[in-house]
N, C-alpha and C. Protein backbone atom coordinates (compact mmCIF):
# COMPACT_ATOMS: atom_id res chain seq x y z
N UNK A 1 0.80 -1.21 0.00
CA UNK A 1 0.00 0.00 0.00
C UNK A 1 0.84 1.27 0.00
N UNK A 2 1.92 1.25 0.24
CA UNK A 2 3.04 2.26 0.48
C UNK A 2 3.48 2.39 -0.89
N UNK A 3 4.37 1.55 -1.90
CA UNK A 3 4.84 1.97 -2.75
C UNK A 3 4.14 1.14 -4.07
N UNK A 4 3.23 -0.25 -3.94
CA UNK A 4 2.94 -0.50 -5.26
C UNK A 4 3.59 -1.78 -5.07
N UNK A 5 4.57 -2.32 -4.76
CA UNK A 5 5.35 -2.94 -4.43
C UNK A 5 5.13 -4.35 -3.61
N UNK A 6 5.18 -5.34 -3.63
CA UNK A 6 5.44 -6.42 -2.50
C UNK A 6 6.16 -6.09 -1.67
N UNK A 7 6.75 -5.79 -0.34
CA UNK A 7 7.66 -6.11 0.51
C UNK A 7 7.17 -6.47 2.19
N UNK A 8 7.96 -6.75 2.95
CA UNK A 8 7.98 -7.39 4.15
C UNK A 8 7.81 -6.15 5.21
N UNK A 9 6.45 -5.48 5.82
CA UNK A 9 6.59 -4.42 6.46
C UNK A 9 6.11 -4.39 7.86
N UNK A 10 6.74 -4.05 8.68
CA UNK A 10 5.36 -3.93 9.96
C UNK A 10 4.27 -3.29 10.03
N UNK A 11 3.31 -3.72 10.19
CA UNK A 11 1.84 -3.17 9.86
C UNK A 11 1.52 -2.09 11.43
N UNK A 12 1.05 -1.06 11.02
CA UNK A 12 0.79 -0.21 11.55
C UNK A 12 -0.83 -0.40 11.76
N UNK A 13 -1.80 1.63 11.91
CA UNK A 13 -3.13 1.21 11.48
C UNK A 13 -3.54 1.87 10.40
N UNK A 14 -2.00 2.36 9.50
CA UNK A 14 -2.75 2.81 8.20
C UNK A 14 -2.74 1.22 7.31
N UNK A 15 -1.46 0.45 7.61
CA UNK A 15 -1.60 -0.63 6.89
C UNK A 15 -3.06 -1.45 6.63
N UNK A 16 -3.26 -1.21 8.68
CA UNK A 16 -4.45 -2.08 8.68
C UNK A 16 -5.65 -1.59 8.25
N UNK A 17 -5.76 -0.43 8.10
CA UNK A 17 -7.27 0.37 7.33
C UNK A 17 -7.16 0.19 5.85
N UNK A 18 -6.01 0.29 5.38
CA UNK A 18 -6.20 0.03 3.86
C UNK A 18 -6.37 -1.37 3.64
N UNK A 19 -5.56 -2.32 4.57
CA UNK A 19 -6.13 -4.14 4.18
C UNK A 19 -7.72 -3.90 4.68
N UNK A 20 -8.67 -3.22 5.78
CA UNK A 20 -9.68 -3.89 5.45
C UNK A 20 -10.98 -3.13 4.48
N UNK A 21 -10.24 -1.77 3.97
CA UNK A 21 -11.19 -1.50 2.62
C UNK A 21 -11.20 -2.16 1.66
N UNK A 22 -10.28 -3.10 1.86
CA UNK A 22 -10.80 -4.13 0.20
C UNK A 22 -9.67 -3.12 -1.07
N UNK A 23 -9.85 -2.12 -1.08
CA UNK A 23 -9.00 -1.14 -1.81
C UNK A 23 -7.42 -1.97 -2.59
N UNK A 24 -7.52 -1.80 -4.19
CA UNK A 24 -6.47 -2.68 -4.61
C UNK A 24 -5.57 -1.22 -4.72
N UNK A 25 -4.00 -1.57 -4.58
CA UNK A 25 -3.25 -0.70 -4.96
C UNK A 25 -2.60 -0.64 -6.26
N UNK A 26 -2.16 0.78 -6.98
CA UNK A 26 -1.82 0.89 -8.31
C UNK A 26 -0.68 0.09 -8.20
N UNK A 27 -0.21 0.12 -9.33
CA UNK A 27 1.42 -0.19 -9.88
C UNK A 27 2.73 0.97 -9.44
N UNK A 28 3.67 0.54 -8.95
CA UNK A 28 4.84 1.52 -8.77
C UNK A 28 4.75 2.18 -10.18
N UNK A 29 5.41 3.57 -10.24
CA UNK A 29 5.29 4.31 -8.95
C UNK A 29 4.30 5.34 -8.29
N UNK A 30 2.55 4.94 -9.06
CA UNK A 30 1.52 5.53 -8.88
C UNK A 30 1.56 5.78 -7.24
N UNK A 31 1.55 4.29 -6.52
CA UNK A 31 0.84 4.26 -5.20
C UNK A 31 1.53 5.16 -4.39
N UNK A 32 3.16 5.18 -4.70
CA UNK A 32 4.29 6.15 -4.03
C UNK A 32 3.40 7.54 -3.98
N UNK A 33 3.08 8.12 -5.08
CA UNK A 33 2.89 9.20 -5.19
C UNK A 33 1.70 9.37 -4.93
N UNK A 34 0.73 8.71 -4.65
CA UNK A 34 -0.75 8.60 -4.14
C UNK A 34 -0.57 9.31 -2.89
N UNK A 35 0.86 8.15 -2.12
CA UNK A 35 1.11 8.60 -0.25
C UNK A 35 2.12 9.32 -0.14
N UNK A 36 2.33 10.16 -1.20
CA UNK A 36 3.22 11.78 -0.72
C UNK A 36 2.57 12.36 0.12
N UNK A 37 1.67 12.97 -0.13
CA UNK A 37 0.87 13.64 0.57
C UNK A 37 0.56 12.92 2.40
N UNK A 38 0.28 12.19 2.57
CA UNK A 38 -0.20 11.39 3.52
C UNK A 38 1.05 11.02 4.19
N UNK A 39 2.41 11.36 3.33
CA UNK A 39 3.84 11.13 4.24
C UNK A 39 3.73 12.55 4.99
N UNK A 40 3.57 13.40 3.66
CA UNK A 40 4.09 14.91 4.30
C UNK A 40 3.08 15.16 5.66
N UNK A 41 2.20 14.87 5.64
CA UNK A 41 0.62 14.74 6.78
C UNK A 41 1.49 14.80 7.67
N UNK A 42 1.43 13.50 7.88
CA UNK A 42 2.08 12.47 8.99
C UNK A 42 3.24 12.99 9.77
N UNK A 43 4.63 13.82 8.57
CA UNK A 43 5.78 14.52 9.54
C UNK A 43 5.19 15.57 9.88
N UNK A 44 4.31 16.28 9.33
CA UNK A 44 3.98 17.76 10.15
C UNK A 44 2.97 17.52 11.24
N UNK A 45 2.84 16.46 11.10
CA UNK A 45 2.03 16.63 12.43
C UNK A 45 2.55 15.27 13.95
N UNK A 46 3.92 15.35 13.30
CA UNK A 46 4.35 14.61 14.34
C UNK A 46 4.30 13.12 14.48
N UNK A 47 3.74 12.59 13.44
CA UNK A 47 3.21 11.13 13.72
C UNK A 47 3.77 10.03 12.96
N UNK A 48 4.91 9.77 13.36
CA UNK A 48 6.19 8.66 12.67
C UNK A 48 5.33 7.30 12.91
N UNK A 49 4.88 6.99 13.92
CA UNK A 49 4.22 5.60 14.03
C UNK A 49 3.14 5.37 12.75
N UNK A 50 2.97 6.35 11.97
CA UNK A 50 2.33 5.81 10.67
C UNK A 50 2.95 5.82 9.20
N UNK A 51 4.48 5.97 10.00
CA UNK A 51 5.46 5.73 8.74
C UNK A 51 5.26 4.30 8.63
N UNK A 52 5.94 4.15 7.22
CA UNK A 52 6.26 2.60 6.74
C UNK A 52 7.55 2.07 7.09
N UNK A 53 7.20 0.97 7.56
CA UNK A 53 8.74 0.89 8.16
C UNK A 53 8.86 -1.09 7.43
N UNK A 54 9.76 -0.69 6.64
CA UNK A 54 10.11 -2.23 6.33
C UNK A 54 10.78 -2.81 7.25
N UNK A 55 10.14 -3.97 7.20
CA UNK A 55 11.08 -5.25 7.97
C UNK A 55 11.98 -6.27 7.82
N UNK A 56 11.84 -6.57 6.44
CA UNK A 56 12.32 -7.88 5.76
C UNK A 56 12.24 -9.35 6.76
N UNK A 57 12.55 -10.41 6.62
CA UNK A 57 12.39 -11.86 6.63
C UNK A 57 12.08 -11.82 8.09
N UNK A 58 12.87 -11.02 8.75
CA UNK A 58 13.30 -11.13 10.20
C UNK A 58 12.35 -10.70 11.26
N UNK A 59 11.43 -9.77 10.31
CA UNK A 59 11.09 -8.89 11.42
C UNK A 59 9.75 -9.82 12.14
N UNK A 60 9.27 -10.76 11.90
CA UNK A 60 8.67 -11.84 12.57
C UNK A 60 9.65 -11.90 13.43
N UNK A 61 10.75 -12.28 14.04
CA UNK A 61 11.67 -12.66 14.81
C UNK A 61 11.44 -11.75 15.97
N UNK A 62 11.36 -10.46 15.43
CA UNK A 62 11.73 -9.33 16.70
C UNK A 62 10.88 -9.21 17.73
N UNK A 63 10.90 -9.36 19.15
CA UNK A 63 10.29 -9.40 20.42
C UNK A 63 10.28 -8.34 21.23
N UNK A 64 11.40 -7.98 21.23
CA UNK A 64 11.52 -6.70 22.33
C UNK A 64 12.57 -5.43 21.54
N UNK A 65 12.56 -4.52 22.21
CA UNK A 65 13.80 -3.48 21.42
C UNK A 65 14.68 -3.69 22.71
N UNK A 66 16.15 -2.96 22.07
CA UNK A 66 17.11 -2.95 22.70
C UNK A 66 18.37 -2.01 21.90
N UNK A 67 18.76 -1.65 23.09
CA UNK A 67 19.52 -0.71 22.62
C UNK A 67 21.03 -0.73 21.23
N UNK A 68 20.88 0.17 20.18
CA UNK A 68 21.86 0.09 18.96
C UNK A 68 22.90 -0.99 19.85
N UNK A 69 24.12 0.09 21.09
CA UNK A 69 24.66 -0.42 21.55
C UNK A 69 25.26 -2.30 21.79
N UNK A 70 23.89 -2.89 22.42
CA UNK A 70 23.63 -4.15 22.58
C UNK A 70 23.61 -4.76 21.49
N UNK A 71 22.96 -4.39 20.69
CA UNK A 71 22.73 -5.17 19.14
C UNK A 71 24.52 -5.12 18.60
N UNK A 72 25.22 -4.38 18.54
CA UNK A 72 26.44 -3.61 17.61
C UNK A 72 27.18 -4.43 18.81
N UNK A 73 26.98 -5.06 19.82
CA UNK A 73 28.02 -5.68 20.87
C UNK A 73 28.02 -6.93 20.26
N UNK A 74 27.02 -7.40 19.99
CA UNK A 74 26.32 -9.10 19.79
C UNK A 74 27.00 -9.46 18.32
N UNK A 75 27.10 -8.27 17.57
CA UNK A 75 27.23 -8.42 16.05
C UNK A 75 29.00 -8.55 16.18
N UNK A 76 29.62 -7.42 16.78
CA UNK A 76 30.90 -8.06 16.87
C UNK A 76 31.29 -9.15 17.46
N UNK A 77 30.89 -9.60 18.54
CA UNK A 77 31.30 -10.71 19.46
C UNK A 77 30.95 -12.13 18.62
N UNK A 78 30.06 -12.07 17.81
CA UNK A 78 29.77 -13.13 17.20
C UNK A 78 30.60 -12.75 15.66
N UNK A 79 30.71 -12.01 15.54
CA UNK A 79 31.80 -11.79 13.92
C UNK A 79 33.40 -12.48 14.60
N UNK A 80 33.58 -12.03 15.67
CA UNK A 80 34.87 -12.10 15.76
C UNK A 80 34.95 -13.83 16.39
N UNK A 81 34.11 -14.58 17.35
CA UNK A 81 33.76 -16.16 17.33
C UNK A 81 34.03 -16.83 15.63
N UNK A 82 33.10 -15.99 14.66
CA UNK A 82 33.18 -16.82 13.53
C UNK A 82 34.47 -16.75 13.03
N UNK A 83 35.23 -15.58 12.97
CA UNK A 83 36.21 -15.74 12.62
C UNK A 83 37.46 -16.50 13.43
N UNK A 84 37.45 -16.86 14.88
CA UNK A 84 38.14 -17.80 15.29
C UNK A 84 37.90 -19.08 15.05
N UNK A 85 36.45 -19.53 14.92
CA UNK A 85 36.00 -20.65 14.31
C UNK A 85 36.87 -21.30 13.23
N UNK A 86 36.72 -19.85 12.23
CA UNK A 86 37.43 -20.27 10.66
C UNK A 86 38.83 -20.43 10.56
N UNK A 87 39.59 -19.47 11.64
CA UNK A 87 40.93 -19.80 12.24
C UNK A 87 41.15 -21.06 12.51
N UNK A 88 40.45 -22.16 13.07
CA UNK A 88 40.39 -23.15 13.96
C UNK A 88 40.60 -24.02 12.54
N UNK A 89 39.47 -24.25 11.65
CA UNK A 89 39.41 -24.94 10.66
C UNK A 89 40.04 -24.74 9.20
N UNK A 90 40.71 -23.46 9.19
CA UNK A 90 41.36 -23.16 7.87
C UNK A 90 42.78 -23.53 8.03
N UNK A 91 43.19 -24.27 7.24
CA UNK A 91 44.84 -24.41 7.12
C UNK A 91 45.49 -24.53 5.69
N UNK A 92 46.09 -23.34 6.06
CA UNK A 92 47.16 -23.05 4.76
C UNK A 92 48.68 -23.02 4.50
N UNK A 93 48.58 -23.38 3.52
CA UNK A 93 50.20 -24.38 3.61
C UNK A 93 50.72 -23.63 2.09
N UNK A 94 52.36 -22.87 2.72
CA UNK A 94 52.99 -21.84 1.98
C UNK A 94 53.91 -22.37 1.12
N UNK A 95 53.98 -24.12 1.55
CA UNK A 95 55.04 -24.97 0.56
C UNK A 95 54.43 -24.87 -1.33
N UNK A 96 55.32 -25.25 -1.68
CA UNK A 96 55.13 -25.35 -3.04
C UNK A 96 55.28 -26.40 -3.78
């Protein structure tokens, strides 16, 4: 309903008012420009919770929020595991 588009989004209650009018949406990039207006609404009057916010595959997954911080801790600590992992199992040999 946002751009015309298929994608993976968290549904808000503009999502949910347009799924239950029945209402089909145009083709990109009509529908975009349908909800210019209804973006610009929305920042002047303060109201981000009726932005579109994509989610992709994951965002079923997500339970709670938490801080950038925590997330950006988890992502290194586990980058830098995989890469001792691959340390563990890679062996390279400089003979010829």
């Amino acid at each position: 309903m946002w751009t015309g588009k298929t994608v993976r989004a968290f549904h808000n209650e503009i999502a949910q008012a347009w799924a239950e009018s029945g209402l089909p949406t145009m083709e990109t990039p009509y529908q975009r420009i349908l909800m210019e207006d209804f973006f610009a609404s929305a920042l002047a009057a303060g109201r981000q919770d009726l932005f579109f916010n994509v989610a992709g595959q994951v965002g079923g997954m997500l339970k709670a929020r938490r801080p950038a911080k925590d997330i950006m801790g988890d992502l290194v600590t586990g980058a830098i595991e995989e890469i001792r992992r691959l340390q563990r199992n890679v062996h390279i040999s400089l003979a010829s």
